[in-house]
C-alpha atoms as a PDB file:
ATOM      1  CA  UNK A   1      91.922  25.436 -85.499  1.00  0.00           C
ATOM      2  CA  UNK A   2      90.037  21.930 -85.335  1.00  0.00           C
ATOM      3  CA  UNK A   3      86.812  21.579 -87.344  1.00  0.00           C
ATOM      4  CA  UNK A   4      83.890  21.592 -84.593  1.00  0.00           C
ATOM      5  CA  UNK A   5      80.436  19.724 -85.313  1.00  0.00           C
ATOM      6  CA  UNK A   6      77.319  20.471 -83.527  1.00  0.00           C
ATOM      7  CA  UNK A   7      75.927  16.891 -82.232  1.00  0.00           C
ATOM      8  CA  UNK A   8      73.068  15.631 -80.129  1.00  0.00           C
ATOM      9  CA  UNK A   9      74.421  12.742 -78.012  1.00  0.00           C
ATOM     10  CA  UNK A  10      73.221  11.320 -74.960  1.00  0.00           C
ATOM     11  CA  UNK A  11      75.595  10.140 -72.627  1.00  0.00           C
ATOM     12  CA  UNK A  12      76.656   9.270 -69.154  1.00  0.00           C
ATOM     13  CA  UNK A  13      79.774  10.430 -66.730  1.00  0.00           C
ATOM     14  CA  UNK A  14      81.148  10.091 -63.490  1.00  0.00           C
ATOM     15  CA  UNK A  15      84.350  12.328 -62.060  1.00  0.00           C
ATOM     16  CA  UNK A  16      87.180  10.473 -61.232  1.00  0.00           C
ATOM     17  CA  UNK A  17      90.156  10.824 -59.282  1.00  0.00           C
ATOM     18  CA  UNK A  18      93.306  10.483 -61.260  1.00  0.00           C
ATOM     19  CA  UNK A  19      95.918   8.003 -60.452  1.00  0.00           C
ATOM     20  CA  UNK A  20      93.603   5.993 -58.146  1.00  0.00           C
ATOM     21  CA  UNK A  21      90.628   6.154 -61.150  1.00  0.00           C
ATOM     22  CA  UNK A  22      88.253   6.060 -58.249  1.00  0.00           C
ATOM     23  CA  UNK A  23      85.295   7.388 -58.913  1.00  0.00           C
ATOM     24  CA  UNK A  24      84.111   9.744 -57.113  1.00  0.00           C
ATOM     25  CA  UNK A  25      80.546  10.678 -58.084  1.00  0.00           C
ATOM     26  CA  UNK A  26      78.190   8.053 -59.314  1.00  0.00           C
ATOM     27  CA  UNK A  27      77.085   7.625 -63.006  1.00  0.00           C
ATOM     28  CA  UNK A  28      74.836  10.727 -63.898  1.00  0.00           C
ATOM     29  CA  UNK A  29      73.153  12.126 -67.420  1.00  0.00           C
ATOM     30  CA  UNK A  30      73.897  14.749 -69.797  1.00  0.00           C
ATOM     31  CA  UNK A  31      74.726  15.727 -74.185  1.00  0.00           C
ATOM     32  CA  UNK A  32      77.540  16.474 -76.037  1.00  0.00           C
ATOM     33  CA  UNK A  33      75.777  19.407 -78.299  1.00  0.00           C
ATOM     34  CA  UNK A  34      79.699  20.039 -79.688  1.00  0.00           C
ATOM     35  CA  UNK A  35      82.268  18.281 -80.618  1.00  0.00           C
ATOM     36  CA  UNK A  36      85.499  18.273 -82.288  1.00  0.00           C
ATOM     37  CA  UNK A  37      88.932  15.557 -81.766  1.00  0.00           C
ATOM     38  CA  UNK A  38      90.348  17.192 -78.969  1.00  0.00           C
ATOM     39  CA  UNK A  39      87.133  18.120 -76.800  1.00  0.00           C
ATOM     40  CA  UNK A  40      83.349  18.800 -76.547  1.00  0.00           C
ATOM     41  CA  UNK A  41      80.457  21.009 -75.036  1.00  0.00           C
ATOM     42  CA  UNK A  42      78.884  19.204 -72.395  1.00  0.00           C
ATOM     43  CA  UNK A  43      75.496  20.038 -71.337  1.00  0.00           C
ATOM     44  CA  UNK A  44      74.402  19.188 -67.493  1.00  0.00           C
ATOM     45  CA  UNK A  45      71.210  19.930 -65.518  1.00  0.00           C
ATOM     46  CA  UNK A  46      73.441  20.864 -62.114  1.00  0.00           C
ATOM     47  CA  UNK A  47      76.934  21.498 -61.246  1.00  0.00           C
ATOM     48  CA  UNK A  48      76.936  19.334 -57.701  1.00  0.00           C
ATOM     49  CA  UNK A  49      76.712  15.392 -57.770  1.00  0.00           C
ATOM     50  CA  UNK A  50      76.219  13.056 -55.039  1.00  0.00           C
ATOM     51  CA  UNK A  51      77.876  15.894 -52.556  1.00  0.00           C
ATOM     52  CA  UNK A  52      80.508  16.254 -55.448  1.00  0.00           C
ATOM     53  CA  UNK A  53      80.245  20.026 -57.104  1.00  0.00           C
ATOM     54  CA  UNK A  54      81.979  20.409 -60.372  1.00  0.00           C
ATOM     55  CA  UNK A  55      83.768  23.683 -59.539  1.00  0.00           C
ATOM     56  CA  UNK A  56      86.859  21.654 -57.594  1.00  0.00           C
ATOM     57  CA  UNK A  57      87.663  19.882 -61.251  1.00  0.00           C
ATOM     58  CA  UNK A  58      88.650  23.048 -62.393  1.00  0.00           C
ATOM     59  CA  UNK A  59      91.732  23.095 -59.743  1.00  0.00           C
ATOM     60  CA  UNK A  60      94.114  21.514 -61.895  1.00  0.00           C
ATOM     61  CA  UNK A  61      96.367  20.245 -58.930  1.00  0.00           C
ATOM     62  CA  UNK A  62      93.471  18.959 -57.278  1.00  0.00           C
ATOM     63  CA  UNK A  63      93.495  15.686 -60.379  1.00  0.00           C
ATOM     64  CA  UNK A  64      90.014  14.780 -61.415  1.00  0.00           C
ATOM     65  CA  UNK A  65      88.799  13.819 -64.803  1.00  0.00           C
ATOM     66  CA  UNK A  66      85.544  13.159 -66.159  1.00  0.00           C
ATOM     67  CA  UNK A  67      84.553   9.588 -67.600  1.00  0.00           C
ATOM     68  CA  UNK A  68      82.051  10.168 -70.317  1.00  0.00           C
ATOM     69  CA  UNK A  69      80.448   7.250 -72.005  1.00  0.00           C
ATOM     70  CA  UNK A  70      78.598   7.254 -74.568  1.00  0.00           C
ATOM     71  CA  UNK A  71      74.701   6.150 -74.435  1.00  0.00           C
ATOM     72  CA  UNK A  72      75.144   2.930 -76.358  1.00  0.00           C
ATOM     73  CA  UNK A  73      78.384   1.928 -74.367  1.00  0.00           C
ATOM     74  CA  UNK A  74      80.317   1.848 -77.385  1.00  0.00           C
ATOM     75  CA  UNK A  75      83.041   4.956 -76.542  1.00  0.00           C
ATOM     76  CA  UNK A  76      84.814   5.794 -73.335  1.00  0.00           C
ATOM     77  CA  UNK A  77      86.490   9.342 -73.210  1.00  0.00           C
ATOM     78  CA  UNK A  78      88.289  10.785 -70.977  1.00  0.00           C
ATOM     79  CA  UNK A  79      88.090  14.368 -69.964  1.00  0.00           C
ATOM     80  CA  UNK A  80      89.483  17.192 -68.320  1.00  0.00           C
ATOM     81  CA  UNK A  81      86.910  19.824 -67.202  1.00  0.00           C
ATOM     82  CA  UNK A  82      88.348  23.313 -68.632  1.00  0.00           C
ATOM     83  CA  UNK A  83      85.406  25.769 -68.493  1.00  0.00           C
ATOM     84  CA  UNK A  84      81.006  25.737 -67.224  1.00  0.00           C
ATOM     85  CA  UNK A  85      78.617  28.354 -68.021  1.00  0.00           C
ATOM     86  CA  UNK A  86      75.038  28.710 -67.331  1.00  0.00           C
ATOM     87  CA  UNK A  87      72.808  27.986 -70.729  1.00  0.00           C
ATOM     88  CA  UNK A  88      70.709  30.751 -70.909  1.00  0.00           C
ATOM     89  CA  UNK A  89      69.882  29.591 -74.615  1.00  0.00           C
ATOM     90  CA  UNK A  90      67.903  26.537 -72.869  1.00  0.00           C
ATOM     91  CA  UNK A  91      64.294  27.266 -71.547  1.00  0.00           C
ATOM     92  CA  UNK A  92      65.230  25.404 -68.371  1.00  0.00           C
ATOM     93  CA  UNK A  93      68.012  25.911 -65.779  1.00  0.00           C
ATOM     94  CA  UNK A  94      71.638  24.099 -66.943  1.00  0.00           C
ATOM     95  CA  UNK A  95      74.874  24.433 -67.426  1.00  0.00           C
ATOM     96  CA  UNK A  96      77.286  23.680 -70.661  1.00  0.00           C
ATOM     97  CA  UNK A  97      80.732  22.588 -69.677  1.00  0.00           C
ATOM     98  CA  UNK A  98      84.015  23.141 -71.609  1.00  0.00           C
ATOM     99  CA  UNK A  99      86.175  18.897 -71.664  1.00  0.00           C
ATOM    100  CA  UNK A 100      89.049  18.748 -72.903  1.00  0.00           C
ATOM    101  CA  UNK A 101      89.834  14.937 -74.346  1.00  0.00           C
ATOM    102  CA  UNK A 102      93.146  14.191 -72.488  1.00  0.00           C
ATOM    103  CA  UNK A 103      93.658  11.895 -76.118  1.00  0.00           C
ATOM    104  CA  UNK A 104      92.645  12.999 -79.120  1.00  0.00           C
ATOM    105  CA  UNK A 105      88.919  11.026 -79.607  1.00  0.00           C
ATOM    106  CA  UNK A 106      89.844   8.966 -83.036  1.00  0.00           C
ATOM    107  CA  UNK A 107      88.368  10.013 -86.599  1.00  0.00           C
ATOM    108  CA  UNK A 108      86.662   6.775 -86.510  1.00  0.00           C
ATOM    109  CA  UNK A 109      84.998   7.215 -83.580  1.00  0.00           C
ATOM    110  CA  UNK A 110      84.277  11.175 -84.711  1.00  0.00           C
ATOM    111  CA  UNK A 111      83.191   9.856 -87.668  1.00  0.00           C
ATOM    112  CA  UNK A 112      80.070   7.841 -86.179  1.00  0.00           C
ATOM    113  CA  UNK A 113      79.264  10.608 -83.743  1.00  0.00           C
ATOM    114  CA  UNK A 114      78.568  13.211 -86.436  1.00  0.00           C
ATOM    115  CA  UNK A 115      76.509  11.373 -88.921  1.00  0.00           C
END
């Protein structure tokens, strides 16, 4: 079982369609509050984006991926969407969503997100 670390990060994403890495929502906001190498809690204000709703990423033959960037630019990762509850621990309405990293994210990179 991989080590997971409770983080604070802003970042950005977009869903993308695989093989043609078109995206298919624009850029929108949310936090990894969780992380570990092989995937992260994501938390999100709404499940539906520019006409887009999150649900049909969970079809696994329909091939989207989330593109999650980091706030300062400096880390790309690539996701596959595995899992989204409502956060009934936040005081406002949201969601936390289950990526999986389709690589492993590298220690390095770990390594700067949890200190």
């Amino acid at each position: 079982l991989l080590e997971r670390y409770p983080v604070k990060v802003p970042v950005s994403f977009a869903v993308v369609e695989v093989g043609l890495v078109r995206p298919v929502t624009g850029i929108h906001k949310g936090r990894i509050v969780e992380i570990c190498e092989s995937g992260c809690r994501l938390e999100i204000d709404e499940l539906s984006f520019d006409g887009f709703h999150l649900l049909k990423c969970l079809d696994e033959t329909a091939g989207y991926r989330l593109r999650i960037v980091l706030h300062d630019g400096s880390t790309e990762i690539k996701g596959i969407l595995r899992w989204i509850n409502s956060d009934s621990r936040r005081m406002r309405q949201g969601f936390v969503a289950g990526i999986e990293f389709v690589a492993p994210i590298p220690k390095e990179d770990l390594t700067k997100l949890i200190s």
